[in-house]
N, C-alpha and C. Protein backbone atom coordinates (compact mmCIF):
# COMPACT_ATOMS: atom_id res chain seq x y z
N UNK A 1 7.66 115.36 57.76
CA UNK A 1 7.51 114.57 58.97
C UNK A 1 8.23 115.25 60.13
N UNK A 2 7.57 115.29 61.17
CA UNK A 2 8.42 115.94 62.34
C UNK A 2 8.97 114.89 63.26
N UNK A 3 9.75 115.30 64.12
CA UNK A 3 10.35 114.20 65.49
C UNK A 3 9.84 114.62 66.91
N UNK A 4 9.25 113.93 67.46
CA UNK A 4 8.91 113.86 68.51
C UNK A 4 9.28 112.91 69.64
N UNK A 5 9.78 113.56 70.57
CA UNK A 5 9.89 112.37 71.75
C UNK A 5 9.60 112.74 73.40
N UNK A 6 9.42 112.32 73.90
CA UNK A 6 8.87 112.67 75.44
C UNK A 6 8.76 111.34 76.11
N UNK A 7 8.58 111.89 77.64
CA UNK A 7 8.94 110.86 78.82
C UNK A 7 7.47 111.08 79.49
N UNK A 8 6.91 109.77 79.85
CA UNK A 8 5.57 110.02 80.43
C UNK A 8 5.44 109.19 81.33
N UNK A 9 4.75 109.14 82.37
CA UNK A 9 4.50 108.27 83.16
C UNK A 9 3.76 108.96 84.53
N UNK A 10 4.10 108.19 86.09
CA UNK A 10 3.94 109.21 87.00
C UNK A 10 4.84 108.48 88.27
N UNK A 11 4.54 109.76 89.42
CA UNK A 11 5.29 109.42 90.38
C UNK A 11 4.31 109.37 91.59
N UNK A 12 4.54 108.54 92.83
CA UNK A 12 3.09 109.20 94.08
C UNK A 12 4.20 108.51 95.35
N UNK A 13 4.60 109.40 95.96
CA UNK A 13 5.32 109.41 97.58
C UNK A 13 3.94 109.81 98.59
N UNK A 14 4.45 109.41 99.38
CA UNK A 14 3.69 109.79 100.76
C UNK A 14 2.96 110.81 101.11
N UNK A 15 3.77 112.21 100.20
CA UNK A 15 3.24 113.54 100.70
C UNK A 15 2.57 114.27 99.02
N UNK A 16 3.63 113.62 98.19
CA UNK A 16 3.62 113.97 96.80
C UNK A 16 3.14 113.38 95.65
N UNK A 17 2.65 113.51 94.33
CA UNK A 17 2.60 112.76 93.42
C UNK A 17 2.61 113.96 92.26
N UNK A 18 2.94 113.06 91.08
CA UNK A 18 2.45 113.74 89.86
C UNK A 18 2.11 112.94 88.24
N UNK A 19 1.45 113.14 87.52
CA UNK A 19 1.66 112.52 86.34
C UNK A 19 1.56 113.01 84.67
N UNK A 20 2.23 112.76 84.01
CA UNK A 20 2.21 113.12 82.83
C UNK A 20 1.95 112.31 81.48
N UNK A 21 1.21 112.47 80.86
CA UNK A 21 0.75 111.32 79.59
C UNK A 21 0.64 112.22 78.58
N UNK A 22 0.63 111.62 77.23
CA UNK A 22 0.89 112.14 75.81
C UNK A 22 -0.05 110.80 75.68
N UNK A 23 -1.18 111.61 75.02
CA UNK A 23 -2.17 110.52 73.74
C UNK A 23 -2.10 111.33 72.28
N UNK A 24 -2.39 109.87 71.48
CA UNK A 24 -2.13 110.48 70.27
C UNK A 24 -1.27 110.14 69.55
N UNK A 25 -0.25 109.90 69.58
CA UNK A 25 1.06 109.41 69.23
C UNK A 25 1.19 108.14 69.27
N UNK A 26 0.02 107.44 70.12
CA UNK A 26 0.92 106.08 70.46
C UNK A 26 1.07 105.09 69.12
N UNK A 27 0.76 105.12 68.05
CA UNK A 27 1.09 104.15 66.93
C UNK A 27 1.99 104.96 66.22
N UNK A 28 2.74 106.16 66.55
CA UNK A 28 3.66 107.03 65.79
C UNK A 28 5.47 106.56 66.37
N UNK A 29 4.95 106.39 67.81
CA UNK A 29 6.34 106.40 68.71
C UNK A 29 6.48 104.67 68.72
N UNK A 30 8.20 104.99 69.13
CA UNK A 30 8.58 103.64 69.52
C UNK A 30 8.93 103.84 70.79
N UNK A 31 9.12 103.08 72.06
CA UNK A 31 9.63 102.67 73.26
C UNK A 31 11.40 103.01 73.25
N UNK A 32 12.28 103.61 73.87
CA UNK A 32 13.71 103.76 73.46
C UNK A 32 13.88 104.17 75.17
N UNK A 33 15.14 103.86 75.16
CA UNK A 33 16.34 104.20 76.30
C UNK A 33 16.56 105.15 76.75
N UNK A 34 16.24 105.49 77.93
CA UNK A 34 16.41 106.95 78.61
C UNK A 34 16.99 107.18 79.73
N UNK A 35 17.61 108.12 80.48
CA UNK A 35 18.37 108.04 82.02
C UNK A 35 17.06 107.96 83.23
N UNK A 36 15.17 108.81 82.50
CA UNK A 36 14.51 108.71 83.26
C UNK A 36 13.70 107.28 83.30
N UNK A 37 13.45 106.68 82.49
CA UNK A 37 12.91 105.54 82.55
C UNK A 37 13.41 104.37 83.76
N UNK A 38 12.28 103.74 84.51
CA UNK A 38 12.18 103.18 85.79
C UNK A 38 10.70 102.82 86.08
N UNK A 39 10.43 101.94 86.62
CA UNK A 39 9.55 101.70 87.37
C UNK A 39 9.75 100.91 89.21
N UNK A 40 9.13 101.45 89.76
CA UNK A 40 9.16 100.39 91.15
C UNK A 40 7.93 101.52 91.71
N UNK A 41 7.67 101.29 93.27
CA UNK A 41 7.00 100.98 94.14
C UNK A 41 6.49 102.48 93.92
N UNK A 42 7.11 103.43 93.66
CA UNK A 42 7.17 105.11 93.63
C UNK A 42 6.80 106.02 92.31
N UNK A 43 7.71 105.01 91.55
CA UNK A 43 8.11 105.54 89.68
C UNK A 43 7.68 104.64 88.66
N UNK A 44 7.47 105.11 87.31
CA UNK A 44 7.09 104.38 86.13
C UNK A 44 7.13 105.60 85.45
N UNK A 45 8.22 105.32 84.21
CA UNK A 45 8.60 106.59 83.37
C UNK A 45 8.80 105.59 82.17
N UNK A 46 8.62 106.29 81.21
CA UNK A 46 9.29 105.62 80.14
C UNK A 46 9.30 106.39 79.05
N UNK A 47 10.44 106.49 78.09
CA UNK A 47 10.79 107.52 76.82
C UNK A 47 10.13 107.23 75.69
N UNK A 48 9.52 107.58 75.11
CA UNK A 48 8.93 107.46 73.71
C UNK A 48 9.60 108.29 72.23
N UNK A 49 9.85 107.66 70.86
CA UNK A 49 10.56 108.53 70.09
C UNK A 49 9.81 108.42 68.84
N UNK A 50 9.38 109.53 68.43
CA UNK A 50 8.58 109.30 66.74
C UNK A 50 9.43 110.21 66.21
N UNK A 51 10.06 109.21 65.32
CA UNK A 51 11.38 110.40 64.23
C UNK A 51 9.73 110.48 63.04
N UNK A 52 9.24 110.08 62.47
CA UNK A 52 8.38 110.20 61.22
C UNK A 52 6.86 110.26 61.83
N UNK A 53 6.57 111.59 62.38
CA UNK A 53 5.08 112.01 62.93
C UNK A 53 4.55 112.71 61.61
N UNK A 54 3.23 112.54 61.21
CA UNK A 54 3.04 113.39 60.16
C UNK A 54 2.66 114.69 60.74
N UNK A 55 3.37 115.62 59.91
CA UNK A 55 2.76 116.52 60.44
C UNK A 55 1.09 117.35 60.45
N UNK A 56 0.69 117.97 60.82
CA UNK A 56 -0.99 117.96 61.32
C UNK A 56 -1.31 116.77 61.74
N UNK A 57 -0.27 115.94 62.38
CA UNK A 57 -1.06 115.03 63.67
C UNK A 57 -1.48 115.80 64.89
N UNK A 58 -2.55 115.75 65.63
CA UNK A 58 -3.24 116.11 66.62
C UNK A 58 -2.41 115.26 68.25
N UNK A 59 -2.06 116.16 69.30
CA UNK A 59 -1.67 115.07 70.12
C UNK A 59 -2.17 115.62 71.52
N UNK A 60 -2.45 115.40 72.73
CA UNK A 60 -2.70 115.54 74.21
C UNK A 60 -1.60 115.44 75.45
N UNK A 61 -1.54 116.57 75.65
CA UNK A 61 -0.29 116.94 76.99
C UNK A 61 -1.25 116.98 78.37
N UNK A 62 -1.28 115.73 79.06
CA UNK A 62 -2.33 116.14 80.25
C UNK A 62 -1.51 116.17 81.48
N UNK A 63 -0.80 117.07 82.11
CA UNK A 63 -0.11 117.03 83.30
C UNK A 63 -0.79 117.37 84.82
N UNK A 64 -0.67 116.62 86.21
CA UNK A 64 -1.42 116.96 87.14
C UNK A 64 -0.15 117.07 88.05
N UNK A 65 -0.03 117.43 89.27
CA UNK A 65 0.44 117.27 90.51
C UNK A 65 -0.03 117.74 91.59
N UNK A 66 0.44 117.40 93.09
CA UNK A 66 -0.26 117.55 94.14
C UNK A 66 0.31 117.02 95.43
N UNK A 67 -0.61 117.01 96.46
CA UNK A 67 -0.22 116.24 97.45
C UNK A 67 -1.47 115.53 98.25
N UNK A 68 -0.92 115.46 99.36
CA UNK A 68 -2.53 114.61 100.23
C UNK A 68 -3.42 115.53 100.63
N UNK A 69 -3.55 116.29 99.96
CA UNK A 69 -4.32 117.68 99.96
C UNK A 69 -5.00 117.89 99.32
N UNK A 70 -4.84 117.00 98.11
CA UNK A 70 -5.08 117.16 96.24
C UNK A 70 -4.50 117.53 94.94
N UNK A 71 -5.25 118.20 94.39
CA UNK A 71 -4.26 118.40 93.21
C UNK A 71 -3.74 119.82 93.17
N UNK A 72 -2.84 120.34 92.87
CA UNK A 72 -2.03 121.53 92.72
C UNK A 72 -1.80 122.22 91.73
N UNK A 73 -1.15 121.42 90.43
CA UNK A 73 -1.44 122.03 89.06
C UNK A 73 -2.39 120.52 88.31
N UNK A 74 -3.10 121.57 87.32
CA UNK A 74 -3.44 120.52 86.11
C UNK A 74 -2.98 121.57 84.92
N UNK A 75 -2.96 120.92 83.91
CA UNK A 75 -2.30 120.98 82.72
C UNK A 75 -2.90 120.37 81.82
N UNK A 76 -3.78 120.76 80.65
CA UNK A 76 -3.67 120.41 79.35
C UNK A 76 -3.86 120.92 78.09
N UNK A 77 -2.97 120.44 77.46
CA UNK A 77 -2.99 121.14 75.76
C UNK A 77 -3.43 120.14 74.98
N UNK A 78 -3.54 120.93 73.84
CA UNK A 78 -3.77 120.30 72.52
C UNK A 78 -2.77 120.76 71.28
N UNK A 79 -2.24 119.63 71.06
CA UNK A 79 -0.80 120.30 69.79
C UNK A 79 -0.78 119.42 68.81
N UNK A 80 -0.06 120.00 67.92
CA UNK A 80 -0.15 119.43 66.48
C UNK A 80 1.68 119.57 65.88
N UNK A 81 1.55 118.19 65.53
CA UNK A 81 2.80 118.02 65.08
C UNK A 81 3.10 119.21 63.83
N UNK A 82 4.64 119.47 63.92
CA UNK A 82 4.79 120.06 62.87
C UNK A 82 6.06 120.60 62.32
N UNK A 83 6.74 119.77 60.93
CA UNK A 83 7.95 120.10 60.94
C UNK A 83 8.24 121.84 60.24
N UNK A 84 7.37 122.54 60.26
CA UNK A 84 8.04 123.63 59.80
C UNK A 84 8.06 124.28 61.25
N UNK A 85 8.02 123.68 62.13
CA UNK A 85 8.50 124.68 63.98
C UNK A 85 9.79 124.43 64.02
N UNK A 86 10.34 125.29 65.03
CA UNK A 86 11.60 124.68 65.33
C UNK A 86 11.89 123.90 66.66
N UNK A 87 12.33 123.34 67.36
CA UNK A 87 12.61 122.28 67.87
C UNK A 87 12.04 123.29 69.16
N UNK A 88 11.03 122.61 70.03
CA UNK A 88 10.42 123.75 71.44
C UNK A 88 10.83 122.22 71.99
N UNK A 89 10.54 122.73 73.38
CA UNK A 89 10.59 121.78 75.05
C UNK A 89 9.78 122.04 75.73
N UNK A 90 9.00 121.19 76.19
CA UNK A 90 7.99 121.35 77.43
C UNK A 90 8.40 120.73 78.44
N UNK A 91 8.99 120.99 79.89
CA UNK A 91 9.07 120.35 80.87
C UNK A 91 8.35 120.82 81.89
N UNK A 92 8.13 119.54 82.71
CA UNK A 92 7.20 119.83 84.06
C UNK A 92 7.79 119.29 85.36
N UNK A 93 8.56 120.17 86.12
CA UNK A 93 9.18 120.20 87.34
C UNK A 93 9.13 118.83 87.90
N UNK A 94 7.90 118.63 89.11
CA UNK A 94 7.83 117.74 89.89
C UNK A 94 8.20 116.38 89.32
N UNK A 95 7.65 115.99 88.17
CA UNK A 95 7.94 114.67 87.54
C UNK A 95 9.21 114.60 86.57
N UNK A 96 10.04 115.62 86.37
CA UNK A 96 10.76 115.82 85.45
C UNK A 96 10.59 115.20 84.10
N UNK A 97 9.58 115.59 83.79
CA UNK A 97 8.55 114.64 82.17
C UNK A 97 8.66 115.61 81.35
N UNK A 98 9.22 115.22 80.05
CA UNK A 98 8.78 116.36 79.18
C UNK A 98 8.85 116.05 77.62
N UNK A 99 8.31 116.78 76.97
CA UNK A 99 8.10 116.45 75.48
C UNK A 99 8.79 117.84 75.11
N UNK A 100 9.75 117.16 73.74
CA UNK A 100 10.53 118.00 72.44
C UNK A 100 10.47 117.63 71.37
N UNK A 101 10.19 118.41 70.76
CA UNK A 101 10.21 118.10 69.11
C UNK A 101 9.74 119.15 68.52
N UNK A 102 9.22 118.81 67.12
CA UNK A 102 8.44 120.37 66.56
C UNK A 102 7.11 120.03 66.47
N UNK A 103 6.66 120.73 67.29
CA UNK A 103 4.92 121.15 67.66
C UNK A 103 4.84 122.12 67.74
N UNK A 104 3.73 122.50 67.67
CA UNK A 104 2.95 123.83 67.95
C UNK A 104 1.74 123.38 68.95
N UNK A 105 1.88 124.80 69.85
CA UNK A 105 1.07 124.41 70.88
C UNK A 105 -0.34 125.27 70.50
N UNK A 106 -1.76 124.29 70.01
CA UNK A 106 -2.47 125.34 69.57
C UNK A 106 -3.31 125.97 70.54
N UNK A 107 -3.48 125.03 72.11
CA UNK A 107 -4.74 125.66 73.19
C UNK A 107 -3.75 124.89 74.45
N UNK A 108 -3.73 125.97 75.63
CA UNK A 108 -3.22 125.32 76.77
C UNK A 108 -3.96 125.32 78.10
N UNK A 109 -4.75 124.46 78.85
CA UNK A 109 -5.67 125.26 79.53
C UNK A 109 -4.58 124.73 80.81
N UNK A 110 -5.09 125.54 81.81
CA UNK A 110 -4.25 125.63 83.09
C UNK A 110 -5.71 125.42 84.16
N UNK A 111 -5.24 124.67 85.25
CA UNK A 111 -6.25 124.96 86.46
C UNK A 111 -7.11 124.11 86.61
N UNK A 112 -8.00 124.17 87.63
CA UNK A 112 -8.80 123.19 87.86
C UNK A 112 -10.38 123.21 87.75
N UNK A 113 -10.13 124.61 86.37
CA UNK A 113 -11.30 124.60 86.43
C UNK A 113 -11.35 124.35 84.15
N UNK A 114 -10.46 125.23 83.81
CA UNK A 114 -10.25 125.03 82.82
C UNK A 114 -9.66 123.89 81.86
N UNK A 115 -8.27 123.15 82.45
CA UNK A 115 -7.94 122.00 82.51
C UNK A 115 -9.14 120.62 81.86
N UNK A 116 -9.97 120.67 82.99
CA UNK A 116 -11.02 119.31 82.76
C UNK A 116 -11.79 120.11 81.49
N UNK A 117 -11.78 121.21 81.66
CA UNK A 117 -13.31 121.85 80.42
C UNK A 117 -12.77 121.36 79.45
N UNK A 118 -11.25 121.40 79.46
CA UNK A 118 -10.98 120.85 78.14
C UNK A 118 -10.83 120.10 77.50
N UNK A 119 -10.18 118.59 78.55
CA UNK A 119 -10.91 117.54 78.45
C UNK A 119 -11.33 117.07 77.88
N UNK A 120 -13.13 117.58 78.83
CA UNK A 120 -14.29 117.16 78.62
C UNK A 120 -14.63 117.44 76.86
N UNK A 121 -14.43 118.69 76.17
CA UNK A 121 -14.73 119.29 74.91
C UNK A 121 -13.77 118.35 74.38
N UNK A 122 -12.76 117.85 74.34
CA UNK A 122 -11.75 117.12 73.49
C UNK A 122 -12.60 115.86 73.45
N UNK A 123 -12.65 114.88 74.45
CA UNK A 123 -12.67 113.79 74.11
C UNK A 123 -14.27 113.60 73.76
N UNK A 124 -15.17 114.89 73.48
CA UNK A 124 -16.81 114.51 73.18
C UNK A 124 -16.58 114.87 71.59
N UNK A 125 -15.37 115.38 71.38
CA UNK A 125 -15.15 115.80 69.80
C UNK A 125 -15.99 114.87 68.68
N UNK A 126 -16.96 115.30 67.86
CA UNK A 126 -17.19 114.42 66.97
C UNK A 126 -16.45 113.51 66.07
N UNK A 127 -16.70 112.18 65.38
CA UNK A 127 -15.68 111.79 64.34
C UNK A 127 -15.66 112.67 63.43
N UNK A 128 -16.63 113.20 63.17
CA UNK A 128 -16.71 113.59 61.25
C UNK A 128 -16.02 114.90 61.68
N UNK A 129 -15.26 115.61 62.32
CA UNK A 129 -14.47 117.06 62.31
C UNK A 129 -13.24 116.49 62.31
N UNK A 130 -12.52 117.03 61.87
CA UNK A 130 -11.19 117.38 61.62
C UNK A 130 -10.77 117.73 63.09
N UNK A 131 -9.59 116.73 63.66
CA UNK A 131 -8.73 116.93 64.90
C UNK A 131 -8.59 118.38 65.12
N UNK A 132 -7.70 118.80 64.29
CA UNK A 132 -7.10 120.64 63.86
C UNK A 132 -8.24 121.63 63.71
N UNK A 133 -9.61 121.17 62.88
CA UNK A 133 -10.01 122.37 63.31
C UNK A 133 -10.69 122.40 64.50
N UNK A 134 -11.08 121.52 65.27
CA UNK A 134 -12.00 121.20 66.28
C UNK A 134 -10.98 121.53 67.91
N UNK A 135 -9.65 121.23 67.65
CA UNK A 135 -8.51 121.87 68.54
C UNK A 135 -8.60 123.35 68.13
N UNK A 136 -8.61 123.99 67.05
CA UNK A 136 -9.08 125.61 67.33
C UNK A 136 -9.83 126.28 67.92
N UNK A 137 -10.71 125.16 67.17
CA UNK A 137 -12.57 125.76 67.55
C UNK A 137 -12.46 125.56 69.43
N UNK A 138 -11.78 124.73 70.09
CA UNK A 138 -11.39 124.98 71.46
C UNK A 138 -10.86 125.78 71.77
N UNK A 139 -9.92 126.37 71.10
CA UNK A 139 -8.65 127.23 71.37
C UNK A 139 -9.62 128.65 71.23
N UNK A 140 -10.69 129.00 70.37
CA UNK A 140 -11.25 129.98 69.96
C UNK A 140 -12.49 130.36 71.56
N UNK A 141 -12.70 129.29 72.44
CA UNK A 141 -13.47 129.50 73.36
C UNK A 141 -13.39 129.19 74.85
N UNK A 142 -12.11 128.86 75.18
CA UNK A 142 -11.71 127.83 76.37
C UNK A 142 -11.44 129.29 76.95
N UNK A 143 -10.48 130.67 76.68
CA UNK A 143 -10.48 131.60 77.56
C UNK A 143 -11.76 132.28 77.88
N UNK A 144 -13.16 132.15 77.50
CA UNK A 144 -14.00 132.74 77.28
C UNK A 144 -14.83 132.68 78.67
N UNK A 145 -15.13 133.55 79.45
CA UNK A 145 -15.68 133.30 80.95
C UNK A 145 -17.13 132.67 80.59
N UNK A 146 -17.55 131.62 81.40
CA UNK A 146 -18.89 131.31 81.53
C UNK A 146 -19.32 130.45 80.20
N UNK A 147 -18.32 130.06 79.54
CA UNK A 147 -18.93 129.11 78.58
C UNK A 147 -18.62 127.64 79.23
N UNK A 148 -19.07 126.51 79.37
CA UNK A 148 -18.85 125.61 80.39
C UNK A 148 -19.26 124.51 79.04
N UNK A 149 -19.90 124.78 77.94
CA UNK A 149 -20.61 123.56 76.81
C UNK A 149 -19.74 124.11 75.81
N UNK A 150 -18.93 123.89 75.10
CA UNK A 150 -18.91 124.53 73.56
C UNK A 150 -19.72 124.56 72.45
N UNK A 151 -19.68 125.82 72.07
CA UNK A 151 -20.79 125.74 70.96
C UNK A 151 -20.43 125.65 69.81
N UNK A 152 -21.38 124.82 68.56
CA UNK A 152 -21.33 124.23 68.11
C UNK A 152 -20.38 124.62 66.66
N UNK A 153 -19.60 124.27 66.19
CA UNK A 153 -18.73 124.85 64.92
C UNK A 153 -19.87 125.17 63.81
């Protein structure tokens, strides 16, 4: 079993915003006490902790930020719990959000063009595949120029 915990939520000021969410986890984690956790008019953060994730659980890192301009970074992976890693950190500046524990990060797409492709290929995933191999089978084609559909495993 691995441990996992991370802070998710988002932030949106006047000039700024950003947000960060973890799916996947949510019947793994419990709700717990953090210095970032808050909500009001600006903020909504809150800490999440899964001491007993199985490992080859499948999970979603979707991070955005920006301003009244639009968006600036997007961010998303696909990772898989796993207690034979050793303890990594992901943090993301603007929102100060971040997930630690032992994962492995198996596909990370960056940008605003790659980001959504991936997405889009994640959440059309069939039931009958396997989370893990179907997060490869992404990981095996998301750098690939000009593929915009994934093809088929």
């Amino acid at each position: 079993m691995a441990s996992i915990e991370y802070v998710s939520g988002q932030e949106s000021h006047t000039s700024n915003w950003g947000k960060m969410y973890v799916k996947g986890l949510e019947k793994l984690v419990v709700r717990e006490d953090h210095a970032r956790n808050g909500h009001d008019n600006h903020h909504s953060y809150q800490c999440y902790v899964g001491n007993d994730v199985p490992s080859g659980t499948v999970f979603t890192i979707f991070y955005q930020d920006g301003n009244k301009r639009g968006t600036e970074s997007w961010d998303y992976l696909l990772c898989v719990a796993d207690d034979q890693q050793p303890e990594q950190e992901i943090v993301y500046g603007y929102t100060d959000t971040f997930v630690r524990g032992q994962f492995r990060v198996i596909v990370k797409a960056t940008g605003k063009v790659k980001a959504p492709r991936l997405m889009g290929w994640w959440d059309a995933r069939p039931s009958s595949v396997s989370p893990l191999a179907y997060a490869e089978h992404c990981a095996a084609w998301i750098d690939k120029r000009g593929v915009a559909t994934l093809p088929a495993m």
